[in-house]
PDB file of N, CA and C in Angstrom:
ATOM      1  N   UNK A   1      54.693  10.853  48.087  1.00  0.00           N
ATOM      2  CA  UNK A   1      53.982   9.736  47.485  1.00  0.00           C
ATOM      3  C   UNK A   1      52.569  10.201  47.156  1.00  0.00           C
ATOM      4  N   UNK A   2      52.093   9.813  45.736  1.00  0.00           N
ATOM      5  CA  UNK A   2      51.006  10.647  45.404  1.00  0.00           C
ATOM      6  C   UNK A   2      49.631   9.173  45.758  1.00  0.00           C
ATOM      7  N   UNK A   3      48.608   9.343  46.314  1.00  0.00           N
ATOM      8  CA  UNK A   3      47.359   8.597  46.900  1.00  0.00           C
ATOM      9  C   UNK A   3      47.061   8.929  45.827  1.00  0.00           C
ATOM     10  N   UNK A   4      45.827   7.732  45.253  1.00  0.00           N
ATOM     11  CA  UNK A   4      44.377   7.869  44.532  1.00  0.00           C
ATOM     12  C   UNK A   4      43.154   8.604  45.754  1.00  0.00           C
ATOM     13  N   UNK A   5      42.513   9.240  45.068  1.00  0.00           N
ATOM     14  CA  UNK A   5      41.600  10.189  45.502  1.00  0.00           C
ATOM     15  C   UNK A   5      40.069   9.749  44.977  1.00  0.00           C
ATOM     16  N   UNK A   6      40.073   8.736  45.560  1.00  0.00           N
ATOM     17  CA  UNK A   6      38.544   7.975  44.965  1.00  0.00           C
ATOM     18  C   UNK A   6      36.952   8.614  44.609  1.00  0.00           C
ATOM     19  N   UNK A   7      37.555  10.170  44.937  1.00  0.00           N
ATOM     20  CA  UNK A   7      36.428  11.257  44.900  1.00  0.00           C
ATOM     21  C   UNK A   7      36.699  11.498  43.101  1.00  0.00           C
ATOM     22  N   UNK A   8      37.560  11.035  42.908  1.00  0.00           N
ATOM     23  CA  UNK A   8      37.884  11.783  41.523  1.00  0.00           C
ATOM     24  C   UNK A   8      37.584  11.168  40.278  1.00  0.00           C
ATOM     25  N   UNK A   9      37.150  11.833  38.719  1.00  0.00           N
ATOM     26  CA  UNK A   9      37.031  10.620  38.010  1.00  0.00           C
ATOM     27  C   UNK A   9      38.257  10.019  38.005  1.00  0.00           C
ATOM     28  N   UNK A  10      37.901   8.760  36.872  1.00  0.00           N
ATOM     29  CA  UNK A  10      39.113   8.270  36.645  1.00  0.00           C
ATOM     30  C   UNK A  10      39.521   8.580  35.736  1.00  0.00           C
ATOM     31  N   UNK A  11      41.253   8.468  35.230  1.00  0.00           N
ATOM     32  CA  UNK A  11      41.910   8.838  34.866  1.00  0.00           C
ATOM     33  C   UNK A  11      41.706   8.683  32.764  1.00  0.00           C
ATOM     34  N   UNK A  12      40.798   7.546  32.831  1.00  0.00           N
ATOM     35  CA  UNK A  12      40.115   7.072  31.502  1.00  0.00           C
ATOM     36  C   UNK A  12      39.435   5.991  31.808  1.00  0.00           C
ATOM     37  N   UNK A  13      38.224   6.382  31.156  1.00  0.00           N
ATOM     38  CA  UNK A  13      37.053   4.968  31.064  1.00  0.00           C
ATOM     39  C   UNK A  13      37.955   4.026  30.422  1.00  0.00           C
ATOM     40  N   UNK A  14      37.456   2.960  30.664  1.00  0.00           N
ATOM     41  CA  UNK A  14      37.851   1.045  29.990  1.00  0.00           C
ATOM     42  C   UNK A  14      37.302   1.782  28.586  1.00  0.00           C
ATOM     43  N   UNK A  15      38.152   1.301  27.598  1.00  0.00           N
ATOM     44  CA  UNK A  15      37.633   1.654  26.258  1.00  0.00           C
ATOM     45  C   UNK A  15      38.043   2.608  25.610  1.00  0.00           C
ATOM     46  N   UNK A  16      38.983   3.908  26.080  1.00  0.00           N
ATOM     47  CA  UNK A  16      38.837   4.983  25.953  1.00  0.00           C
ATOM     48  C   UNK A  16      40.114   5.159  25.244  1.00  0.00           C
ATOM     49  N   UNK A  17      40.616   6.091  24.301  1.00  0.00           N
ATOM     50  CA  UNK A  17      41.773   6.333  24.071  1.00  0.00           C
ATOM     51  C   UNK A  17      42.311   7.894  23.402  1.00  0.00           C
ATOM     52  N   UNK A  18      43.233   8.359  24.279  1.00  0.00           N
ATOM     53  CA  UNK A  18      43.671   9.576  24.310  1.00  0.00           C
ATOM     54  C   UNK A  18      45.451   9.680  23.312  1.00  0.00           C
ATOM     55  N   UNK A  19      45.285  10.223  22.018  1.00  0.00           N
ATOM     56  CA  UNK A  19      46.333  10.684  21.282  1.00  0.00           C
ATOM     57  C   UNK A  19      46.433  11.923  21.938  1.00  0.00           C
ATOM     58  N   UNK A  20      48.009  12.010  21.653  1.00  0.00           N
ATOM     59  CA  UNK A  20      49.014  13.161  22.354  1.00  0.00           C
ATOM     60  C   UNK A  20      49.916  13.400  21.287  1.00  0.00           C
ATOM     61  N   UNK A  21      50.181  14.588  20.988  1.00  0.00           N
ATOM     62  CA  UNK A  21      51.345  15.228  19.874  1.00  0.00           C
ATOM     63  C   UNK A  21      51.469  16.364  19.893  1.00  0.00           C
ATOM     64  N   UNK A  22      53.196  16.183  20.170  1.00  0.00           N
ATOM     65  CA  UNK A  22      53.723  17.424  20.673  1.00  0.00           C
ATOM     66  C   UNK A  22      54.492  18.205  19.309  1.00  0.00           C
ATOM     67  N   UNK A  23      54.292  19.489  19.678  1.00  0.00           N
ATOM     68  CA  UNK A  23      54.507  19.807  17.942  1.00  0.00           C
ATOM     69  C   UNK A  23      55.995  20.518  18.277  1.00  0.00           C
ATOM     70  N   UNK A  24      56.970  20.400  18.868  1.00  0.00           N
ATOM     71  CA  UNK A  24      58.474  20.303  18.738  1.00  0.00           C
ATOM     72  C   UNK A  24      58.974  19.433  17.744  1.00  0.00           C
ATOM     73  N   UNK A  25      59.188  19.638  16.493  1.00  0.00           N
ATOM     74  CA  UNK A  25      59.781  18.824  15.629  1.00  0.00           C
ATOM     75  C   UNK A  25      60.898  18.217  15.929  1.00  0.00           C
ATOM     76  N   UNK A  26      62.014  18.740  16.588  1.00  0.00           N
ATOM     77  CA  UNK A  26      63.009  18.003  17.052  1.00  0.00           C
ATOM     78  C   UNK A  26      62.728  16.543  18.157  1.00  0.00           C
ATOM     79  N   UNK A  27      61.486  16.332  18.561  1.00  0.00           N
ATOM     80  CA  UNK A  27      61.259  14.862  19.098  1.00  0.00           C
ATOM     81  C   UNK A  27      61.086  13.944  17.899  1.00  0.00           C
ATOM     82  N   UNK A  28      60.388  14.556  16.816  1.00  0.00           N
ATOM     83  CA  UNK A  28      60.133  13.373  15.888  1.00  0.00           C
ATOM     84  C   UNK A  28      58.878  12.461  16.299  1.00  0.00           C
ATOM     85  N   UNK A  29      59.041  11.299  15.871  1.00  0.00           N
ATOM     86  CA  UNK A  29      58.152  10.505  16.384  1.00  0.00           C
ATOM     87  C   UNK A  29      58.136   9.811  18.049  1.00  0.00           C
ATOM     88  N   UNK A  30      59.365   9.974  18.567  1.00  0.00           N
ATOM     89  CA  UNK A  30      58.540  10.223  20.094  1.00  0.00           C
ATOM     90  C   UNK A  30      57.967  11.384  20.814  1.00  0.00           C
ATOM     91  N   UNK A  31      57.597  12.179  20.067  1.00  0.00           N
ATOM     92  CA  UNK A  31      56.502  13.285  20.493  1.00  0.00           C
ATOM     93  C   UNK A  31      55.397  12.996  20.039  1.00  0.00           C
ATOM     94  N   UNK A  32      54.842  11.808  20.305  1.00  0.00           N
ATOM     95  CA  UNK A  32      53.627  11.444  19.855  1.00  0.00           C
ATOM     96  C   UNK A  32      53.260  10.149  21.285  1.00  0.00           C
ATOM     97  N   UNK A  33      52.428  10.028  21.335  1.00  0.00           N
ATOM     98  CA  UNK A  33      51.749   9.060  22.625  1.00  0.00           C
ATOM     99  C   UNK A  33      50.247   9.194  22.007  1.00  0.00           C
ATOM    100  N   UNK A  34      50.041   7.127  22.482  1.00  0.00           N
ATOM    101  CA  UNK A  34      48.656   6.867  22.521  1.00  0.00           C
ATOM    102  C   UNK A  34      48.525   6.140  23.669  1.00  0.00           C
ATOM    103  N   UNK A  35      47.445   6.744  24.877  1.00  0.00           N
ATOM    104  CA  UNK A  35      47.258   6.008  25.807  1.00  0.00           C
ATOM    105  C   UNK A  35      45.586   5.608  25.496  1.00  0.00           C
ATOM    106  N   UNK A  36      45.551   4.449  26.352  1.00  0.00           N
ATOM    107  CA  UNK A  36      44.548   3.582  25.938  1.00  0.00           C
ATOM    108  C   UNK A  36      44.450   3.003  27.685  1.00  0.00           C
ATOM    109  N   UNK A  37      42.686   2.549  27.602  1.00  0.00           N
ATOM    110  CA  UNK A  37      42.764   1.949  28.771  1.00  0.00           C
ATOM    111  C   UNK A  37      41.811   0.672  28.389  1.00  0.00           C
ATOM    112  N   UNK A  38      42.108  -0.363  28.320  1.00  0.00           N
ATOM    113  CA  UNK A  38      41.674  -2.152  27.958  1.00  0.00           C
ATOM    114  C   UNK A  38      41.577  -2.608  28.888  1.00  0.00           C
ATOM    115  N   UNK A  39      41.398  -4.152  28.341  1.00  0.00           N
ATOM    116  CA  UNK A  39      41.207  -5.319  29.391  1.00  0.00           C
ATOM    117  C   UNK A  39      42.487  -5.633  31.023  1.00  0.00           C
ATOM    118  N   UNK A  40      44.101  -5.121  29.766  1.00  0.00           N
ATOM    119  CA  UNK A  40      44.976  -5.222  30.779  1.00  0.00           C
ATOM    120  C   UNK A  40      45.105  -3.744  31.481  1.00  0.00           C
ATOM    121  N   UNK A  41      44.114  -2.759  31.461  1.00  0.00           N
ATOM    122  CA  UNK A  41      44.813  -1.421  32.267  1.00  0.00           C
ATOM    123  C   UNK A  41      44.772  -0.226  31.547  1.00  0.00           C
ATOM    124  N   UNK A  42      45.956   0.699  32.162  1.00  0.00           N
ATOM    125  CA  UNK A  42      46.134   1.767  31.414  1.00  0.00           C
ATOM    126  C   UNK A  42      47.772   1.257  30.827  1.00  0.00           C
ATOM    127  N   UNK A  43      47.675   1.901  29.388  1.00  0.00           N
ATOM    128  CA  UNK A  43      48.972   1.797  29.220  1.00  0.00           C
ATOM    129  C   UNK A  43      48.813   2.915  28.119  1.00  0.00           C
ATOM    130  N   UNK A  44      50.222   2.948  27.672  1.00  0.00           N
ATOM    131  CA  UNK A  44      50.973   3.848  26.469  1.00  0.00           C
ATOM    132  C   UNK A  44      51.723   3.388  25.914  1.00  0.00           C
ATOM    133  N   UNK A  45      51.955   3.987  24.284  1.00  0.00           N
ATOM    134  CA  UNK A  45      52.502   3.520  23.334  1.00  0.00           C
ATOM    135  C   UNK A  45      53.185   5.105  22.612  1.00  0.00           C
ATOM    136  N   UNK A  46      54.384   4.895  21.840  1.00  0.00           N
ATOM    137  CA  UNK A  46      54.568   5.738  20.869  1.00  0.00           C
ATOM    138  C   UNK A  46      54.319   5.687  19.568  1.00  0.00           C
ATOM    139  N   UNK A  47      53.041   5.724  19.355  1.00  0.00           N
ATOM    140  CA  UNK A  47      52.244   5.408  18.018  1.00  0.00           C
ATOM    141  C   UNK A  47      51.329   6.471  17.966  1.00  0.00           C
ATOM    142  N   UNK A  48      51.635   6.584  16.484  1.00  0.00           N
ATOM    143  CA  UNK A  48      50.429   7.676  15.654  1.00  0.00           C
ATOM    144  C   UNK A  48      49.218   7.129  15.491  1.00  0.00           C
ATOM    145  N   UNK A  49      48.380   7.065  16.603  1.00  0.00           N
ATOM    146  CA  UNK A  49      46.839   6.250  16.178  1.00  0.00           C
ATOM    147  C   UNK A  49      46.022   7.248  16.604  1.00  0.00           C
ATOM    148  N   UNK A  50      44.422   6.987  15.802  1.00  0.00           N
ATOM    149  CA  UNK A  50      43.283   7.736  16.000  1.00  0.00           C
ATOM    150  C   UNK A  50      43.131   7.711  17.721  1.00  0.00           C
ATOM    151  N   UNK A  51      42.624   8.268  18.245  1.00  0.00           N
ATOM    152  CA  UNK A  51      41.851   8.068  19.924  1.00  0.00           C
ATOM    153  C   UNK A  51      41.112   9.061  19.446  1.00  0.00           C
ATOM    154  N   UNK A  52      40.134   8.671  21.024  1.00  0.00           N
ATOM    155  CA  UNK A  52      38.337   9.409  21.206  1.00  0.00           C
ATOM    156  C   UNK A  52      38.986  11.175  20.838  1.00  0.00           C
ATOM    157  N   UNK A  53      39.856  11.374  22.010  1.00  0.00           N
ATOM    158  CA  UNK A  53      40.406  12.535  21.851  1.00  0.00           C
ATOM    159  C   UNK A  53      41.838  12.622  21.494  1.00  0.00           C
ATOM    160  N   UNK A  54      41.906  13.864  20.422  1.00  0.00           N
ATOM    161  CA  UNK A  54      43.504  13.915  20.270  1.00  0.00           C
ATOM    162  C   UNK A  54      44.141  15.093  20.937  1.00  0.00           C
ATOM    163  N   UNK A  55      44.984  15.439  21.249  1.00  0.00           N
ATOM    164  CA  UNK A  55      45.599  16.448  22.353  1.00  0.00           C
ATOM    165  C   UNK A  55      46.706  17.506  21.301  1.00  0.00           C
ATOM    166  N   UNK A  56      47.034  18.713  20.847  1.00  0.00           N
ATOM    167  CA  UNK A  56      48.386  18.765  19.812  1.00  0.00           C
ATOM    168  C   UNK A  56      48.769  20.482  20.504  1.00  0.00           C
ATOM    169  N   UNK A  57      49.874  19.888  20.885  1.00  0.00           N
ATOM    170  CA  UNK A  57      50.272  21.308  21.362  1.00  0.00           C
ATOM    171  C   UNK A  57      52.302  21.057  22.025  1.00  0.00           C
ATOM    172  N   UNK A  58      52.597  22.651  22.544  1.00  0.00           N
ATOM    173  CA  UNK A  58      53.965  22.242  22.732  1.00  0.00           C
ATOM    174  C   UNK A  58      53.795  20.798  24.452  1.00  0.00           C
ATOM    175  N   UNK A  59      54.762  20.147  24.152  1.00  0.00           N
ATOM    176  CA  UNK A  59      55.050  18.712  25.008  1.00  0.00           C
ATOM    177  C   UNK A  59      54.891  19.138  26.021  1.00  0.00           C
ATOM    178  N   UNK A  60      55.188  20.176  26.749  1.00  0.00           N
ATOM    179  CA  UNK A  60      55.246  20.818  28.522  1.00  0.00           C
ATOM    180  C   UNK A  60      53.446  21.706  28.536  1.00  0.00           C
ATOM    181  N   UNK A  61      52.859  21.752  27.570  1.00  0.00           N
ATOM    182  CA  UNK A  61      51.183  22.133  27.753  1.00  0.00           C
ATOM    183  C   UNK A  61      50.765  20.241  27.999  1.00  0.00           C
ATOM    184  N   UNK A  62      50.965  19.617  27.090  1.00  0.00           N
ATOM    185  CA  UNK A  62      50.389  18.096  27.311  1.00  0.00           C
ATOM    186  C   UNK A  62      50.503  17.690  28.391  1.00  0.00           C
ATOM    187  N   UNK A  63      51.782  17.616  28.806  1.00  0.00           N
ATOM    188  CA  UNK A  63      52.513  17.054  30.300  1.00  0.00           C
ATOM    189  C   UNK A  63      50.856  18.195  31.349  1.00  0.00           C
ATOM    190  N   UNK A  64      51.146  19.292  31.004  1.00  0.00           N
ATOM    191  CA  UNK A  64      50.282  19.912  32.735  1.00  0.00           C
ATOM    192  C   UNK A  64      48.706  19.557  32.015  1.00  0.00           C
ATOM    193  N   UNK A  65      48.242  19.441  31.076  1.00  0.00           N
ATOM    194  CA  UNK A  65      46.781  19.096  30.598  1.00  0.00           C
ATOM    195  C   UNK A  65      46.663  17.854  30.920  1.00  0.00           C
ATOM    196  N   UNK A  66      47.029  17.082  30.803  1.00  0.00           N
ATOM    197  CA  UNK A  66      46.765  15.789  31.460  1.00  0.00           C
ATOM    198  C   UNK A  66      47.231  15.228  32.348  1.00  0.00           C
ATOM    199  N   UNK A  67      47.792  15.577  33.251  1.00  0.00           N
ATOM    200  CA  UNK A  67      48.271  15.784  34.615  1.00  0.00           C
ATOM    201  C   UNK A  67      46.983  16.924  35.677  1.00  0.00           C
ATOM    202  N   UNK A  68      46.213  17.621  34.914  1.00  0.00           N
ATOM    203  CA  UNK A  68      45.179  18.024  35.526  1.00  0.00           C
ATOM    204  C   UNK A  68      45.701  19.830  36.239  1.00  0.00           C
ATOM    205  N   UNK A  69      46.893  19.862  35.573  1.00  0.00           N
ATOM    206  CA  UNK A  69      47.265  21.291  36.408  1.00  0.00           C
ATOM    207  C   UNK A  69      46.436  22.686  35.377  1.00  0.00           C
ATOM    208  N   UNK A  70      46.773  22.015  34.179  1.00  0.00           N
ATOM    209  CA  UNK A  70      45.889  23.250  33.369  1.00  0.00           C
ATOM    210  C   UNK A  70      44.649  22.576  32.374  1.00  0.00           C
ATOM    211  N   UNK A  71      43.949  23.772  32.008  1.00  0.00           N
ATOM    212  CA  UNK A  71      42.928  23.375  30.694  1.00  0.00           C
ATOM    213  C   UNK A  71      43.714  22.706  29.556  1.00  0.00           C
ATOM    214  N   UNK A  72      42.987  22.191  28.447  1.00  0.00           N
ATOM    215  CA  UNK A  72      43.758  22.715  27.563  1.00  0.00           C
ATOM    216  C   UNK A  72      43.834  23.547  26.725  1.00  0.00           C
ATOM    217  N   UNK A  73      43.370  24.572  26.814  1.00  0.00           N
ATOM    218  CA  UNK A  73      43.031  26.143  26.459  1.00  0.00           C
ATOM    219  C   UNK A  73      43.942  26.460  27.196  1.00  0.00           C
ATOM    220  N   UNK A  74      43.780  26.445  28.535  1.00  0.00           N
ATOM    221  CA  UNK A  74      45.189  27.153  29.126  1.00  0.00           C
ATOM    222  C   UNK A  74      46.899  26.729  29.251  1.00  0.00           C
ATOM    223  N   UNK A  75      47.049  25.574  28.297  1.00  0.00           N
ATOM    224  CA  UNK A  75      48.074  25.044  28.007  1.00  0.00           C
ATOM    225  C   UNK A  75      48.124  25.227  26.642  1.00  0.00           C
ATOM    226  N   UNK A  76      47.264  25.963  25.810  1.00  0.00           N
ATOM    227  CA  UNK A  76      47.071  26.469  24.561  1.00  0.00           C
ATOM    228  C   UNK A  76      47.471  25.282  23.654  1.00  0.00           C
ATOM    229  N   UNK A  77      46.584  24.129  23.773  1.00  0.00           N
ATOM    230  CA  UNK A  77      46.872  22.993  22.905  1.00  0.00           C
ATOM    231  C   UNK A  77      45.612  22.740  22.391  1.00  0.00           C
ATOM    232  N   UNK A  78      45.226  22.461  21.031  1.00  0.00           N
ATOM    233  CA  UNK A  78      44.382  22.073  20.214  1.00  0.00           C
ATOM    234  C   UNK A  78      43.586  20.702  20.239  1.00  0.00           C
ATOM    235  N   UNK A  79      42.407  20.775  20.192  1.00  0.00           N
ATOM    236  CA  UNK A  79      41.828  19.377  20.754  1.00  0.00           C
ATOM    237  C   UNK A  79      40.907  19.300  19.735  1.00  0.00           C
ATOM    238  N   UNK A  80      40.975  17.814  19.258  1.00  0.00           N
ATOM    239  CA  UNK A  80      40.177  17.103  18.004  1.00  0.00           C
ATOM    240  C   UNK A  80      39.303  16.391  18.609  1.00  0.00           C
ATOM    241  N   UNK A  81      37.781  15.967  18.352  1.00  0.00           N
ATOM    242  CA  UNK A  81      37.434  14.226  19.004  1.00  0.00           C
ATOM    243  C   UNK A  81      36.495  14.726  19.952  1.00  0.00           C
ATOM    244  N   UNK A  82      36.019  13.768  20.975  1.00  0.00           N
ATOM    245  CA  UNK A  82      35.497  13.782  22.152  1.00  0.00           C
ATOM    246  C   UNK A  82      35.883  14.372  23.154  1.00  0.00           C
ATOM    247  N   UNK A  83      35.379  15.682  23.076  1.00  0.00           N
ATOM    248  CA  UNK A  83      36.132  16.247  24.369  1.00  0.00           C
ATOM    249  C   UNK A  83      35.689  15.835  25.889  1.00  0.00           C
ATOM    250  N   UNK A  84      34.766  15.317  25.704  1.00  0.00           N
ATOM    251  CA  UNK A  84      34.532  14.598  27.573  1.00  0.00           C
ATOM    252  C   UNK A  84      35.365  13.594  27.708  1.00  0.00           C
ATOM    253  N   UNK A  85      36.388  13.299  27.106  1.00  0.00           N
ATOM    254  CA  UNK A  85      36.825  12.342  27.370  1.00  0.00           C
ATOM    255  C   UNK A  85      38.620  12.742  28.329  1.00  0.00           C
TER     256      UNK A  85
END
């Protein structure tokens, strides 16, 4: 069971929104994710929308880059936008 670690940032500021696209053509359009964090939370969508930052690389670099296991240099995925975010 994985704990929150209250030492840590959070996962996205209120406001914030992170595009994801995975460049395996065989997903199509569910190789694409927009997470967003609003009034109700964090959530996700499979929609092609702008966010602060966009993420584009193969689907298993996205998965460990935002999961916090690699950069994304070291998941060799391309980043558009706000990168502090």
């Amino acid at each position: 069971i994985a704990t929150a670690d209250k030492r840590r940032a959070p996962a996205l500021d209120h406001g914030q929104t992170i595009h994801l696209h995975a460049t395996e053509e065989q997903l199509g359009p569910t190789g694409e994710w927009t997470i967003a964090h609003d009034d109700d939370g964090l959530g996700w969508s499979h929609s092609h929308a702008k966010g602060d930052v966009a993420l584009r690389g193969p689907v298993n670099g996205l998965l460990l880059a935002t999961m916090r296991r690699k950069t994304a240099d070291q998941a060799g995925l391309e980043v558009f936008g706000d990168t502090t975010v």
